[in-house]
PDB file of N, CA and C in Angstrom:
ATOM      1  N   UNK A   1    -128.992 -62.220-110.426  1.00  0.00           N
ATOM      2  CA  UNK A   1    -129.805 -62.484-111.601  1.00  0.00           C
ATOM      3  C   UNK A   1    -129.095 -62.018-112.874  1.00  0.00           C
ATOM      4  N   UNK A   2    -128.430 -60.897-112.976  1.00  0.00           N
ATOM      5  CA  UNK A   2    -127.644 -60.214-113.991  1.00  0.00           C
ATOM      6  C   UNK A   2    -126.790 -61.209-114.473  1.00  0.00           C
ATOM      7  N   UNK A   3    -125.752 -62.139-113.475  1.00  0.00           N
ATOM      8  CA  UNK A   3    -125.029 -62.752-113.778  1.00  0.00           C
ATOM      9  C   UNK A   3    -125.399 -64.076-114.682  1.00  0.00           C
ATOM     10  N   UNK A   4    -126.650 -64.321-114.173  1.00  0.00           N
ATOM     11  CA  UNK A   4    -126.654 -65.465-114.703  1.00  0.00           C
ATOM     12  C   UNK A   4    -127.537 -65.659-116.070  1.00  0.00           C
ATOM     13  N   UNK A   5    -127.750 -63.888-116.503  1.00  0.00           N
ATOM     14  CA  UNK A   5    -128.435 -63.974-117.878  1.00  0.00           C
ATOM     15  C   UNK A   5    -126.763 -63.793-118.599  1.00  0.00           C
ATOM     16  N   UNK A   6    -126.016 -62.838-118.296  1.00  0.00           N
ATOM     17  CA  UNK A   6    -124.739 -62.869-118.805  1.00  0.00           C
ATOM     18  C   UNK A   6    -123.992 -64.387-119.334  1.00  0.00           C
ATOM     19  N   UNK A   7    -124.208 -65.019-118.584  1.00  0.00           N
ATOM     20  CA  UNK A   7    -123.627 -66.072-118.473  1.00  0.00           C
ATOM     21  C   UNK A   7    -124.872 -67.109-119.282  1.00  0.00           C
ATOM     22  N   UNK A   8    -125.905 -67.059-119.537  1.00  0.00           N
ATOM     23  CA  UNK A   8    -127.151 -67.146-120.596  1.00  0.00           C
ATOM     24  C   UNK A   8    -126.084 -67.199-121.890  1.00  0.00           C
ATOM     25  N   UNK A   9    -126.101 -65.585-122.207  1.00  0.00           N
ATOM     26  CA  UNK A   9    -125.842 -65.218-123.298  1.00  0.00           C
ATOM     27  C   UNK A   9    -124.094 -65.590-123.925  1.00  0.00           C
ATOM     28  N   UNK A  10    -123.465 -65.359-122.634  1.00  0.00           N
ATOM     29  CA  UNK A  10    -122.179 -66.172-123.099  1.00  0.00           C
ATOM     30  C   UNK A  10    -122.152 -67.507-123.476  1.00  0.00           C
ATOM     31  N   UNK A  11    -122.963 -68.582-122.790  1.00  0.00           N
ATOM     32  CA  UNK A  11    -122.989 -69.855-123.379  1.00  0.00           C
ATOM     33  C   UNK A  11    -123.813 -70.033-124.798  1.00  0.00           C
ATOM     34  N   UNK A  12    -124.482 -69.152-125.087  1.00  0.00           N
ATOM     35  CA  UNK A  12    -124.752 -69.028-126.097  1.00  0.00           C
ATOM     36  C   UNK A  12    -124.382 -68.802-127.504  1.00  0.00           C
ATOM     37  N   UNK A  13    -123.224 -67.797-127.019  1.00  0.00           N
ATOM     38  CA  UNK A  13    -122.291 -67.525-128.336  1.00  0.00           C
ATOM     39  C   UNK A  13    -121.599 -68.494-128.460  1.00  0.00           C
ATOM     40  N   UNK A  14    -121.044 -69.203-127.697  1.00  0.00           N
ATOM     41  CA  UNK A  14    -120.207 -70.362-127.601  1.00  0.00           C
ATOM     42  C   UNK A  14    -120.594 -71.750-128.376  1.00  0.00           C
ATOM     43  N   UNK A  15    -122.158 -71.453-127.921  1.00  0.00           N
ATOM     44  CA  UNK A  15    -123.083 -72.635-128.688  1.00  0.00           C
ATOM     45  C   UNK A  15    -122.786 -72.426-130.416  1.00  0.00           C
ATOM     46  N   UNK A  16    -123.148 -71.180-130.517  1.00  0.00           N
ATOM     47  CA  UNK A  16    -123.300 -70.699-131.930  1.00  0.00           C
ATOM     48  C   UNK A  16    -121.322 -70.701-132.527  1.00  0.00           C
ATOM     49  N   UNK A  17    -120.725 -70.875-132.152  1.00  0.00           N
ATOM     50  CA  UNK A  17    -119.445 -70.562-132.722  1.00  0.00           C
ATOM     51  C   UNK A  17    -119.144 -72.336-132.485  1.00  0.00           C
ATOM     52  N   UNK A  18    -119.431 -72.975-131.965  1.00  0.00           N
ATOM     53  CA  UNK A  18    -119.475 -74.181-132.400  1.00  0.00           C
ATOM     54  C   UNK A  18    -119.989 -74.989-133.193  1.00  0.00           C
ATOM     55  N   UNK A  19    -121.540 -74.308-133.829  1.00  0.00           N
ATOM     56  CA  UNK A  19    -122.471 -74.650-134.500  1.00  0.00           C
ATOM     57  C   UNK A  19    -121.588 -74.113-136.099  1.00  0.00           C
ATOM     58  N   UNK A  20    -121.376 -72.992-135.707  1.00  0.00           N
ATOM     59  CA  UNK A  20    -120.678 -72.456-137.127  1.00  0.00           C
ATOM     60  C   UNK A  20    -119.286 -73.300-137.722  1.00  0.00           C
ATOM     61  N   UNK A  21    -118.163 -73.619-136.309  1.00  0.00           N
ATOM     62  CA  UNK A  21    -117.296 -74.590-137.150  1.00  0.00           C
ATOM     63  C   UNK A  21    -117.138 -75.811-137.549  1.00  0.00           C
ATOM     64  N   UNK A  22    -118.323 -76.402-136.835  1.00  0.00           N
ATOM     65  CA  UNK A  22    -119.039 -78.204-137.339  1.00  0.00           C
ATOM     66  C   UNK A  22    -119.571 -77.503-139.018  1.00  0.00           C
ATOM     67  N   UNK A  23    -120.833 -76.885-139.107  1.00  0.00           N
ATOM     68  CA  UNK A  23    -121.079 -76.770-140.235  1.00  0.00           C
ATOM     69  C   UNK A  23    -120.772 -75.745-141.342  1.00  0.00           C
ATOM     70  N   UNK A  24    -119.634 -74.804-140.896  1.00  0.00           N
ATOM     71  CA  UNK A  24    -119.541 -74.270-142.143  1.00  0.00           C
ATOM     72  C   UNK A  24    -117.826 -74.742-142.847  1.00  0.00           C
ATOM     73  N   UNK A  25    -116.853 -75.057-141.340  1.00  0.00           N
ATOM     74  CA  UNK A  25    -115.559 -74.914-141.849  1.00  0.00           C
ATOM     75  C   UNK A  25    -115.504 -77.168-141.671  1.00  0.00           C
ATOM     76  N   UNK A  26    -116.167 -77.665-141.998  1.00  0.00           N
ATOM     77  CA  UNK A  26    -116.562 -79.366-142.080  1.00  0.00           C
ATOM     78  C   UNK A  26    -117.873 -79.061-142.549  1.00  0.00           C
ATOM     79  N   UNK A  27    -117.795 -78.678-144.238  1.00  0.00           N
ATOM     80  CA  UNK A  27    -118.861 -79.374-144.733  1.00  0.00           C
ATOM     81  C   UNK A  27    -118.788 -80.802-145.421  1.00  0.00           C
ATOM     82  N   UNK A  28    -120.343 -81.383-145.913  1.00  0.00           N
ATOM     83  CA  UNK A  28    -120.226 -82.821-146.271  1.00  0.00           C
ATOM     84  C   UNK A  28    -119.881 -81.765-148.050  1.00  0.00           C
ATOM     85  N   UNK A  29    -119.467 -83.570-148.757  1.00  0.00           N
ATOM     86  CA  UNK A  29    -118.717 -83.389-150.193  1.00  0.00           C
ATOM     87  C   UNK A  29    -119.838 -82.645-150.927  1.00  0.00           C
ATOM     88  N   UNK A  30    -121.280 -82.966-150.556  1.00  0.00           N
ATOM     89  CA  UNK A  30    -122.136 -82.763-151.645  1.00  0.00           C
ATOM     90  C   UNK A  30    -122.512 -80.818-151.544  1.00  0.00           C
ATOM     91  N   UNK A  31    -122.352 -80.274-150.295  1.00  0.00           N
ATOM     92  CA  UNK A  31    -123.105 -79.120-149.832  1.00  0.00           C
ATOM     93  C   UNK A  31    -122.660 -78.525-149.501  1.00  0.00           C
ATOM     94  N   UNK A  32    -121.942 -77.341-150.921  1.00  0.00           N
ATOM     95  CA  UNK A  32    -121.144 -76.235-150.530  1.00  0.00           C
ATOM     96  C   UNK A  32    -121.198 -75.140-148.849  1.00  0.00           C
ATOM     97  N   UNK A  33    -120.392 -74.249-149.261  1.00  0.00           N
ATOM     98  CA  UNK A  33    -120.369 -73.519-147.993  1.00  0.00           C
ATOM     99  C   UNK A  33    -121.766 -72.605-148.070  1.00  0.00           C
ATOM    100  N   UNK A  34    -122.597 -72.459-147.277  1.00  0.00           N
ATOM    101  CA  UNK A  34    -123.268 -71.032-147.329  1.00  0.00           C
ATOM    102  C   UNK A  34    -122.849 -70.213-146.588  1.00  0.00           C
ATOM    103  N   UNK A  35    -122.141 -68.992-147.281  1.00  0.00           N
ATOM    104  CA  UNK A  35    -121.665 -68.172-146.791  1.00  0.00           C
ATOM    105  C   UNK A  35    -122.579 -66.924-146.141  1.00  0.00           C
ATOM    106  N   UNK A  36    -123.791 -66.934-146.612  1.00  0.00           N
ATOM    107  CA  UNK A  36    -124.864 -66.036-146.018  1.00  0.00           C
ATOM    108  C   UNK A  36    -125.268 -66.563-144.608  1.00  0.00           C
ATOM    109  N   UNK A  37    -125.294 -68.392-144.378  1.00  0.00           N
ATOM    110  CA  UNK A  37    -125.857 -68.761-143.312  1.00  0.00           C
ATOM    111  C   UNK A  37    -124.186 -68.073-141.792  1.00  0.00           C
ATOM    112  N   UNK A  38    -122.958 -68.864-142.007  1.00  0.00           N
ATOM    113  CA  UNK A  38    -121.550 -68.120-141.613  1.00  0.00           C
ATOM    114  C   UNK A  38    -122.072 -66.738-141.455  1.00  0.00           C
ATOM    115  N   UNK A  39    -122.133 -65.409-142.369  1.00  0.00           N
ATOM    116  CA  UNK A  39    -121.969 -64.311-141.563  1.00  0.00           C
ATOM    117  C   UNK A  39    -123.234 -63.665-140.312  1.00  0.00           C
ATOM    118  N   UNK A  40    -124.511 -64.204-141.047  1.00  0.00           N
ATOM    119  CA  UNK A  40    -125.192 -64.800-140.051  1.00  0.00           C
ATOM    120  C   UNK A  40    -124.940 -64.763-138.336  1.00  0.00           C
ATOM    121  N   UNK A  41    -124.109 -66.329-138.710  1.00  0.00           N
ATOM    122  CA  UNK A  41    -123.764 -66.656-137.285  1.00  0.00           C
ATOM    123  C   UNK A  41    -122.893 -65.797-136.380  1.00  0.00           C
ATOM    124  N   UNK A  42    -121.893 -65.494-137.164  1.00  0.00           N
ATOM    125  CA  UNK A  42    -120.764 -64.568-136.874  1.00  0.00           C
ATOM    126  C   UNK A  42    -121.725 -63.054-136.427  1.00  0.00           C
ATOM    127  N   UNK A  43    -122.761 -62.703-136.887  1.00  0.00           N
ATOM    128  CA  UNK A  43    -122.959 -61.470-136.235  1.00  0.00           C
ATOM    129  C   UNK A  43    -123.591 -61.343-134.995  1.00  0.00           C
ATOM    130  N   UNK A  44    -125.112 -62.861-134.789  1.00  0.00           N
ATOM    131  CA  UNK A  44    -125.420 -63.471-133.484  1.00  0.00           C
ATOM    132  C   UNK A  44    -124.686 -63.121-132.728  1.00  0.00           C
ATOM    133  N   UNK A  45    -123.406 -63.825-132.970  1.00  0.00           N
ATOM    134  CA  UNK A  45    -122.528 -64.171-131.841  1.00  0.00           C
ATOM    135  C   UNK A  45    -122.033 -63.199-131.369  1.00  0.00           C
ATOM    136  N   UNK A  46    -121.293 -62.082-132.208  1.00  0.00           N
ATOM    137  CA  UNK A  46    -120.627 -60.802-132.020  1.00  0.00           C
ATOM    138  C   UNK A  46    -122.055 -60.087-130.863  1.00  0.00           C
ATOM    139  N   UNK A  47    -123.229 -60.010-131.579  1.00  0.00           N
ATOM    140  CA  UNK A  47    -124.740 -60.058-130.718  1.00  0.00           C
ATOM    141  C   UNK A  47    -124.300 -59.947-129.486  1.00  0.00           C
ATOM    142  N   UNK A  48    -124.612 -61.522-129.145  1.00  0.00           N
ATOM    143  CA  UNK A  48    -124.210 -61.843-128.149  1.00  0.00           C
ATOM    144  C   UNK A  48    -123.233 -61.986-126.868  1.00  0.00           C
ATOM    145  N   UNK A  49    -122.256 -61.695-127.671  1.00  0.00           N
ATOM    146  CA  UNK A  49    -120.958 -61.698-126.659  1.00  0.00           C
ATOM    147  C   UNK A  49    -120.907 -59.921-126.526  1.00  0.00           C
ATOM    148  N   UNK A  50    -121.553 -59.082-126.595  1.00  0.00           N
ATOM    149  CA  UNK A  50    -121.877 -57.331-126.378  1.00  0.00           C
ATOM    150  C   UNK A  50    -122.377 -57.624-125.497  1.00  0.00           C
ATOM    151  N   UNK A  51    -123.999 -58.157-125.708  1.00  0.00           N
ATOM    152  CA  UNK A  51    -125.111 -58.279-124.908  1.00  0.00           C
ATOM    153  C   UNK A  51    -124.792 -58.997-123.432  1.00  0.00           C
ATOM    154  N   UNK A  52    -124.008 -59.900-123.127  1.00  0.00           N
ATOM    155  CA  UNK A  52    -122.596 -60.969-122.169  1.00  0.00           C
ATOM    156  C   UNK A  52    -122.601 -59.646-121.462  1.00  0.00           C
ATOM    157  N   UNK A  53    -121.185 -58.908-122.657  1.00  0.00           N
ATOM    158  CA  UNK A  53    -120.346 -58.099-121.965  1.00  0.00           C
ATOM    159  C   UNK A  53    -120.883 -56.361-121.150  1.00  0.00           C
ATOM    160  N   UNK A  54    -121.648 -56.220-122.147  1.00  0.00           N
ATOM    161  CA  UNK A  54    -122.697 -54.904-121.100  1.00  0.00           C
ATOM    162  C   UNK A  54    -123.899 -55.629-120.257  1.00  0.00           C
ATOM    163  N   UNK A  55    -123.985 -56.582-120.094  1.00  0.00           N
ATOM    164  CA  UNK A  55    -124.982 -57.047-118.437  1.00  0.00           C
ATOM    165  C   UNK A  55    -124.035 -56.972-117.708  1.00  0.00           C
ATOM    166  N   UNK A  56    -122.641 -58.108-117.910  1.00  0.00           N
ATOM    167  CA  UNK A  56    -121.849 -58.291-116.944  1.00  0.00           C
ATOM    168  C   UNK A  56    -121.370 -56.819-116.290  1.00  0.00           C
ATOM    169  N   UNK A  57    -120.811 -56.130-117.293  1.00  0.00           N
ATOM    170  CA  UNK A  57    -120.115 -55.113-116.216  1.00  0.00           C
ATOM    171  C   UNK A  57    -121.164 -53.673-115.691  1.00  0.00           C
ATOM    172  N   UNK A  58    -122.531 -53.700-116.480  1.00  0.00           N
ATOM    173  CA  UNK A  58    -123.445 -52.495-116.063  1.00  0.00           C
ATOM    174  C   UNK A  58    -123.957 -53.461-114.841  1.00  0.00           C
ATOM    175  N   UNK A  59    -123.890 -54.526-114.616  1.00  0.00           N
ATOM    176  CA  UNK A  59    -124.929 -54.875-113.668  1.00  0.00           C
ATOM    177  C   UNK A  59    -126.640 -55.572-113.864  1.00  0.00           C
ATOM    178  N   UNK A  60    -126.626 -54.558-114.924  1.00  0.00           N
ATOM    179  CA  UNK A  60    -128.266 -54.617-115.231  1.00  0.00           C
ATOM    180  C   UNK A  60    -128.465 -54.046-116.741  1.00  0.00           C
ATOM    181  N   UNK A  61    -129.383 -54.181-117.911  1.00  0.00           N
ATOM    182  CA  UNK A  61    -129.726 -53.886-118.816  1.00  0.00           C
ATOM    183  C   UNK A  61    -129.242 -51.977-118.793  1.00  0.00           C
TER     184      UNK A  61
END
C-alpha cells in the first residue's frame, strides 16, 4: 500500500512539472509569465517529491 501512494505522489509531481513547462516556459503572445503561479508549482512539487521520497524509504507515514 505504501508503495503505491509513493508512487501516487511521484506521478504527481511529474504531472505538475509538466503542467508548469507547457504553461509557464510556452506562454501564448498575449499572457505574460505569472511568476507567483511557477513558484507555486515548483514548491507542490518539491512537496511532493519529499512526501514520494519519505513513504518510499520509511515504509509508512
Amino acid at each position: 500500500m505504501q508503495k503505491v501512494i509513493s508512487e501516487f505522489f511521484l506521478d504527481g509531481a511529474k504531472i505538475i512539472f509538466g503542467s508548469l513547462v507547457v504553461g509557464a516556459f510556452m506562454p501564448t503572445a498575449q499572457a505574460p509569465i505569472s511568476w507567483i503561479t511557477v513558484m507555486v508549482g515548483i514548491f507542490i512539487m518539491i512537496a511532493f517529491l519529499v512526501i514520494a521520497g519519505i513513504i518510499s524509504k520509511k515504509g509508512g507515514w
